[in-house]
N, C-alpha and C. Protein backbone atom coordinates (compact mmCIF):
# COMPACT_ATOMS: atom_id res chain seq x y z
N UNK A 1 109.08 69.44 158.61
CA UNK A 1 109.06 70.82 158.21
C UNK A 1 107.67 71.39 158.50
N UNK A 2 107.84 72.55 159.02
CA UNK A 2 106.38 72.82 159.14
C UNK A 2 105.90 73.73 158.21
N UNK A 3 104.32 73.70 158.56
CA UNK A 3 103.32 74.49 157.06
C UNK A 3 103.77 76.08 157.10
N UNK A 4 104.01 76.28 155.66
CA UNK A 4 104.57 77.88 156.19
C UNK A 4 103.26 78.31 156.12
N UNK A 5 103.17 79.54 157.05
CA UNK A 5 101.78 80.46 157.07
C UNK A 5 101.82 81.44 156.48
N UNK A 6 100.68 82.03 156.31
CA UNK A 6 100.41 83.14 155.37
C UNK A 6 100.89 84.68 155.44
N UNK A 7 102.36 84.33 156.18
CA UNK A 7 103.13 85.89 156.31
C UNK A 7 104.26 85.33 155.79
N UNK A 8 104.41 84.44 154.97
CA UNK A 8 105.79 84.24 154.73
C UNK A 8 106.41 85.14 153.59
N UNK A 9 107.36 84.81 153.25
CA UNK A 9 108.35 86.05 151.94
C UNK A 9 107.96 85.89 150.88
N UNK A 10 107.77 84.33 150.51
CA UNK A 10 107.92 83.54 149.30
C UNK A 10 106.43 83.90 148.50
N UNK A 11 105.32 84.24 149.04
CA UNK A 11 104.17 84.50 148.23
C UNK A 11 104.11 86.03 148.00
N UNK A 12 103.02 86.11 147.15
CA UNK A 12 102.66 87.63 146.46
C UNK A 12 101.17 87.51 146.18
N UNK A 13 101.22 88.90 146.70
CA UNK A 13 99.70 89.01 146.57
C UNK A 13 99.39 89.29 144.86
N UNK A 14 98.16 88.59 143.96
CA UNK A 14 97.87 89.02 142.89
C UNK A 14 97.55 90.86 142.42
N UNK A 15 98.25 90.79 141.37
CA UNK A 15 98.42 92.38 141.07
C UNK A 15 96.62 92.36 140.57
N UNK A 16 96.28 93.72 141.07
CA UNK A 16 94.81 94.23 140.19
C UNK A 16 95.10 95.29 139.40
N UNK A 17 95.09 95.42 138.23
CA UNK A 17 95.07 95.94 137.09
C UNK A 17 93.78 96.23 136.47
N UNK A 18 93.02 95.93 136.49
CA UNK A 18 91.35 95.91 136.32
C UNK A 18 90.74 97.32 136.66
N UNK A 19 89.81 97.68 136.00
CA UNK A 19 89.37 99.17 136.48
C UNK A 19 87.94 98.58 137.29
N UNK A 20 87.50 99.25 138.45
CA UNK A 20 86.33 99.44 139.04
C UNK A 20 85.19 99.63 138.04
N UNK A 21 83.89 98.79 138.42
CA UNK A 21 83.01 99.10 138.16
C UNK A 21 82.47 100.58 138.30
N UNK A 22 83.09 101.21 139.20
CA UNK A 22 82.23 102.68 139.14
C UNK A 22 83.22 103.66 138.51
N UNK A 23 84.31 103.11 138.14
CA UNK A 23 85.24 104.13 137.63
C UNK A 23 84.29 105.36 136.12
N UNK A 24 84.33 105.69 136.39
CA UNK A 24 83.95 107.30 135.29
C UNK A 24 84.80 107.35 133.76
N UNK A 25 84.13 107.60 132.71
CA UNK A 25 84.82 107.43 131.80
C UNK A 25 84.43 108.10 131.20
N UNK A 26 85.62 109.09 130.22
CA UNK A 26 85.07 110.09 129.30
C UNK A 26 84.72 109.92 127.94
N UNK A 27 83.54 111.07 127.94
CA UNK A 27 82.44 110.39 126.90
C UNK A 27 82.28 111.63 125.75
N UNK A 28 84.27 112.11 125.17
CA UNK A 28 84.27 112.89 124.49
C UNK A 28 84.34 112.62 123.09
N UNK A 29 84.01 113.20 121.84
CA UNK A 29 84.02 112.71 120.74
C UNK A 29 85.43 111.53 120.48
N UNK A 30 86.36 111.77 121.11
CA UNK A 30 87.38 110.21 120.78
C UNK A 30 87.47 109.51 121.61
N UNK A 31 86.72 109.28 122.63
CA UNK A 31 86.63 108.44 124.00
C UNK A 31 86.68 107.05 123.78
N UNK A 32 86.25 106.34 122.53
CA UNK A 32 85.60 105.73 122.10
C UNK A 32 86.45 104.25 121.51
N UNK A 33 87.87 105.07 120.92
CA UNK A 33 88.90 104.51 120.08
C UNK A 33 89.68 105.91 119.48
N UNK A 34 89.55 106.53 119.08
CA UNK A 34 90.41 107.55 118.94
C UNK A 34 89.40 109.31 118.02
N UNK A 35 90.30 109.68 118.15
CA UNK A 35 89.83 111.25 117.32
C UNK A 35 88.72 110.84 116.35
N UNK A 36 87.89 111.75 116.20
CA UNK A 36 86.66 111.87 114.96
C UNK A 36 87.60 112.87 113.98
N UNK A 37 87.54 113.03 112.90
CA UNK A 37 88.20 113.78 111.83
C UNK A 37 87.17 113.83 110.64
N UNK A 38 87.40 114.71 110.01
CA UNK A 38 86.27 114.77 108.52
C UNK A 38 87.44 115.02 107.47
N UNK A 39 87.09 114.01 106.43
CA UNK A 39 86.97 113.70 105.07
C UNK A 39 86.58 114.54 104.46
N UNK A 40 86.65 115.15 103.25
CA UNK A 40 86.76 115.53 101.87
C UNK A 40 86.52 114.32 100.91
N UNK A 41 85.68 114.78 99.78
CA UNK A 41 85.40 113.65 98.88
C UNK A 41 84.64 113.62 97.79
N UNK A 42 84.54 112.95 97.03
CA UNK A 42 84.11 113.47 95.89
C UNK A 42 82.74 112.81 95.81
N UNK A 43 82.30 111.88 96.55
CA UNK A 43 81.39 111.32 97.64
C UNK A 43 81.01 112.37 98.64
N UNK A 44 81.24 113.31 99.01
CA UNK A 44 80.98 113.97 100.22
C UNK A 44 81.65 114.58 101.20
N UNK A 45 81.64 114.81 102.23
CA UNK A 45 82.19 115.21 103.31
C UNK A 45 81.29 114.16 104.54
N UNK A 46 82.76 113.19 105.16
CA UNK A 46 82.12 111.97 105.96
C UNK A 46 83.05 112.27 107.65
N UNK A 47 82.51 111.85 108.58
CA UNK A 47 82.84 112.44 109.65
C UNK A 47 83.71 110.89 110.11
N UNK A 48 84.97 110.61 110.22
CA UNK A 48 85.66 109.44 110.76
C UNK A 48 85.70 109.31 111.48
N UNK A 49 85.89 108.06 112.62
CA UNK A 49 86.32 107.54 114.17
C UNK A 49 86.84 106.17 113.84
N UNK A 50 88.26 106.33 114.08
CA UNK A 50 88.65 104.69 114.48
C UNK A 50 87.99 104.06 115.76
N UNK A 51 87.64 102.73 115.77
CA UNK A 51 87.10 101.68 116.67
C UNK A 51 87.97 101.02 116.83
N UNK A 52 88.48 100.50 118.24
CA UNK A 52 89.12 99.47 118.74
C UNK A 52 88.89 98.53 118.04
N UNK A 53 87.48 98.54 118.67
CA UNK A 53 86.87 96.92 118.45
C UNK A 53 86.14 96.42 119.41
N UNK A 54 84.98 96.19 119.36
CA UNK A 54 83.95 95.97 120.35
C UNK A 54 83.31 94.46 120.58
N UNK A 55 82.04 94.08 121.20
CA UNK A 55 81.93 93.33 121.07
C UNK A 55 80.59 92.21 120.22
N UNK A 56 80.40 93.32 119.06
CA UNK A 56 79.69 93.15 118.29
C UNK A 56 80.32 93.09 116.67
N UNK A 57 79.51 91.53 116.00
CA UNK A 57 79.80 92.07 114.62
C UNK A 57 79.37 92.64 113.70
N UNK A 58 80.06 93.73 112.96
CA UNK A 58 79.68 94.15 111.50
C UNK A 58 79.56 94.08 110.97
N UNK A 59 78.63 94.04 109.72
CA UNK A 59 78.99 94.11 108.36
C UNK A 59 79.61 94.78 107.21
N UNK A 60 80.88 95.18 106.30
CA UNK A 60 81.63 96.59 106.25
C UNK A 60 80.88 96.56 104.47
N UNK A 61 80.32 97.38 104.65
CA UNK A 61 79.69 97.67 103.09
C UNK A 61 80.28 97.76 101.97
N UNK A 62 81.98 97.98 102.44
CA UNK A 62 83.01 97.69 101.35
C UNK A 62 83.37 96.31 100.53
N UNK A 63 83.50 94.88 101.32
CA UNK A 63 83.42 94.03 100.74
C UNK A 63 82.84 93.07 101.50
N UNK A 64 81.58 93.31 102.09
CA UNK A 64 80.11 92.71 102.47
C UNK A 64 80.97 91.68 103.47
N UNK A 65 82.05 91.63 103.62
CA UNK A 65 82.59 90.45 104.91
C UNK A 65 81.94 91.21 106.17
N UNK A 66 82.16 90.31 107.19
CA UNK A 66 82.16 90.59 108.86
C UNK A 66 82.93 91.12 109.12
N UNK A 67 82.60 92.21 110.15
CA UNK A 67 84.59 92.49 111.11
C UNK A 67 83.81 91.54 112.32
N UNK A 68 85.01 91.14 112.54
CA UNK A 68 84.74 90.05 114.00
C UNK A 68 84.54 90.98 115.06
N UNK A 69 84.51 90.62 116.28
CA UNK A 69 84.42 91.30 117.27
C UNK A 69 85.99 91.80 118.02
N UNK A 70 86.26 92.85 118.15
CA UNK A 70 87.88 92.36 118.77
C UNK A 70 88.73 93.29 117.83
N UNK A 71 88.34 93.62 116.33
CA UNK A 71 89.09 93.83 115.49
C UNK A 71 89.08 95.48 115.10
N UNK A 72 90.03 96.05 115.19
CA UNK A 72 89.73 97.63 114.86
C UNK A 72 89.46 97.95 113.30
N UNK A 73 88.20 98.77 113.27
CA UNK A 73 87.57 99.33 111.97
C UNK A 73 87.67 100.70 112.44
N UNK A 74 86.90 101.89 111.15
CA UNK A 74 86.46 103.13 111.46
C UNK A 74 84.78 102.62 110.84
N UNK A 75 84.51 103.55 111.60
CA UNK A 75 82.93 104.10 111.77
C UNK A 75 82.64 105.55 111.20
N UNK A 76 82.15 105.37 109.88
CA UNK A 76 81.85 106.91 109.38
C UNK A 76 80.60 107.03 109.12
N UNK A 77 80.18 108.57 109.16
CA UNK A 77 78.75 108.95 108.59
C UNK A 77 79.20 110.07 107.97
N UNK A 78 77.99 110.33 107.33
CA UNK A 78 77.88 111.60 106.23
C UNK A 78 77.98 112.99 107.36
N UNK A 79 78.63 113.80 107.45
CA UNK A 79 79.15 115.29 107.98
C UNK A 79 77.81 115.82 107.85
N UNK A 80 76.74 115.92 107.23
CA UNK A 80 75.56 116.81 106.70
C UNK A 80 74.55 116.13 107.05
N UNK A 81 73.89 115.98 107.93
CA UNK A 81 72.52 115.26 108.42
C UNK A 81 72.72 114.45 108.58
N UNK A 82 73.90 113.61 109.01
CA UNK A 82 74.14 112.05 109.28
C UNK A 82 73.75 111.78 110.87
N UNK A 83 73.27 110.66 111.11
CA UNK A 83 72.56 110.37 112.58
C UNK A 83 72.99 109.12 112.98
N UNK A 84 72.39 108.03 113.86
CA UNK A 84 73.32 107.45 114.31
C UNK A 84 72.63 106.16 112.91
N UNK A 85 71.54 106.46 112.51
CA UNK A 85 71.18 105.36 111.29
C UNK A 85 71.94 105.34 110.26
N UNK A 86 72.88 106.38 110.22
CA UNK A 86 73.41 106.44 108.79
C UNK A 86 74.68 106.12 109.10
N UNK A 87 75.28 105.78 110.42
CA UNK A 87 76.45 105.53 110.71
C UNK A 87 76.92 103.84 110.08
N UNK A 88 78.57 103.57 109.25
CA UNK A 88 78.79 102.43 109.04
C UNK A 88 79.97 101.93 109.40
N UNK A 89 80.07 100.88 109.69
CA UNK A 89 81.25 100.26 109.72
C UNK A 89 82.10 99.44 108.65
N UNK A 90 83.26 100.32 108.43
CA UNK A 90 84.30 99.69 107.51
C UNK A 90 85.37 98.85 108.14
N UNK A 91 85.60 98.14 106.81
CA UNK A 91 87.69 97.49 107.05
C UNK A 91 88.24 99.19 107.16
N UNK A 92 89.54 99.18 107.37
CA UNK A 92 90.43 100.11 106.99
C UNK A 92 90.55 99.86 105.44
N UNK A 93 91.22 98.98 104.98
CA UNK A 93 91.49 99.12 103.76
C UNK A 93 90.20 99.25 102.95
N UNK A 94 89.01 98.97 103.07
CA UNK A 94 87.90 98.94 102.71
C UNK A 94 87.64 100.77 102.33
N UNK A 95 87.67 101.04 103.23
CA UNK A 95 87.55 102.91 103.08
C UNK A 95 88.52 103.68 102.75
N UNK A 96 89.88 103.30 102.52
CA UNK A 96 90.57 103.70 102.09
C UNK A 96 90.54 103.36 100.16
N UNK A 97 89.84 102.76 100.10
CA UNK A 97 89.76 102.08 98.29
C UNK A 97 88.24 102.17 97.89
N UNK A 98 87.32 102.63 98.71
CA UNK A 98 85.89 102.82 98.92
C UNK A 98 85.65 103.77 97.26
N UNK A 99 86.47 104.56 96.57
CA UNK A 99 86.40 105.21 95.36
C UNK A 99 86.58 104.88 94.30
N UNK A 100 87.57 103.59 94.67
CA UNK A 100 88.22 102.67 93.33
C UNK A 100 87.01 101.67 93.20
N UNK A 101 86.60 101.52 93.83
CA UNK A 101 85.58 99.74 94.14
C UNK A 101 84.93 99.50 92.51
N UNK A 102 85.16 98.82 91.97
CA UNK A 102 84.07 98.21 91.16
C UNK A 102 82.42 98.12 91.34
N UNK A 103 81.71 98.14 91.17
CA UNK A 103 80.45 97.79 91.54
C UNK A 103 79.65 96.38 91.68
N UNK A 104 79.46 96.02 92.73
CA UNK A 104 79.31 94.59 92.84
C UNK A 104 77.98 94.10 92.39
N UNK A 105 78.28 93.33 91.39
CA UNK A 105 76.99 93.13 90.41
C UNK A 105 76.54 91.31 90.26
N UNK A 106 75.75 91.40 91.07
CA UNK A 106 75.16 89.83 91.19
C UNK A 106 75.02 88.68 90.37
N UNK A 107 75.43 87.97 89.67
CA UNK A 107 74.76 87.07 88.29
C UNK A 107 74.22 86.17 88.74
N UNK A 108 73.69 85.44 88.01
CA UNK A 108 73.17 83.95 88.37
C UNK A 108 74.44 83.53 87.42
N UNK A 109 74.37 82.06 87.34
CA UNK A 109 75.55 81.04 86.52
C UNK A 109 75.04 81.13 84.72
N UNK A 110 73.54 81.30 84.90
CA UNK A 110 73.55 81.32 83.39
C UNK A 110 72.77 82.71 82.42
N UNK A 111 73.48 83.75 83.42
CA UNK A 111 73.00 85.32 83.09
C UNK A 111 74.14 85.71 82.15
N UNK A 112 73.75 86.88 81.28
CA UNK A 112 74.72 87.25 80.43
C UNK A 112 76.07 87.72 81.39
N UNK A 113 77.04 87.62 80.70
CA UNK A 113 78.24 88.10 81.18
C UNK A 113 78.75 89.39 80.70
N UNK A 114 78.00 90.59 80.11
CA UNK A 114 78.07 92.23 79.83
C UNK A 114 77.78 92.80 80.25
């Protein structure tokens, strides 16, 4: 049998799906992961953006865990002089319960318990 050559039926060329390095990308307030929206609050007025998920981790000030890298959070700041220092990263459920939270209060093992 002989070697089939490289015009035969039976192969396929690999699909590219991949975007170009020079491809252009828009760099509008939801470009990012989705729409910015503002909050109402009794806390404030906070400016929202869901995040995909990037490739950095967070810390979510709601319950001091990591978001891994990969994992979709929102990213809020304060609506009123907020900059990119004041910007944070939450869980979802984290900011959605961000009003109820208890206050997380440190003990040692042999500190009063009141």
């Amino acid at each position: 049998m002989p070697f089939p050559g490289p015009f035969t039926l039976n192969r396929m060329s690999p699909r590219r799906n991949r975007r170009g390095r020079d491809t252009v990308r828009e760099t509008g307030p939801g470009a990012f992961g989705g729409p910015q929206r503002t909050e109402e609050g009794p806390d404030g007025d906070w400016i929202v953006r869901p995040v995909a998920g990037g490739t950095k981790a967070y810390r979510c000030p709601g319950c001091d865990q990591e978001i891994m890298p990969g994992v979709g959070h929102l990213v809020a700041w304060p609506a009123e002089g907020g900059g990119l220092d004041d910007r944070r990263h939450w869980h979802r459920p984290c900011w959605n319960h961000r009003l109820n939270r208890l206050p997380n209060i440190q003990r040692s093992r042999r500190g009063p318990r009141y």
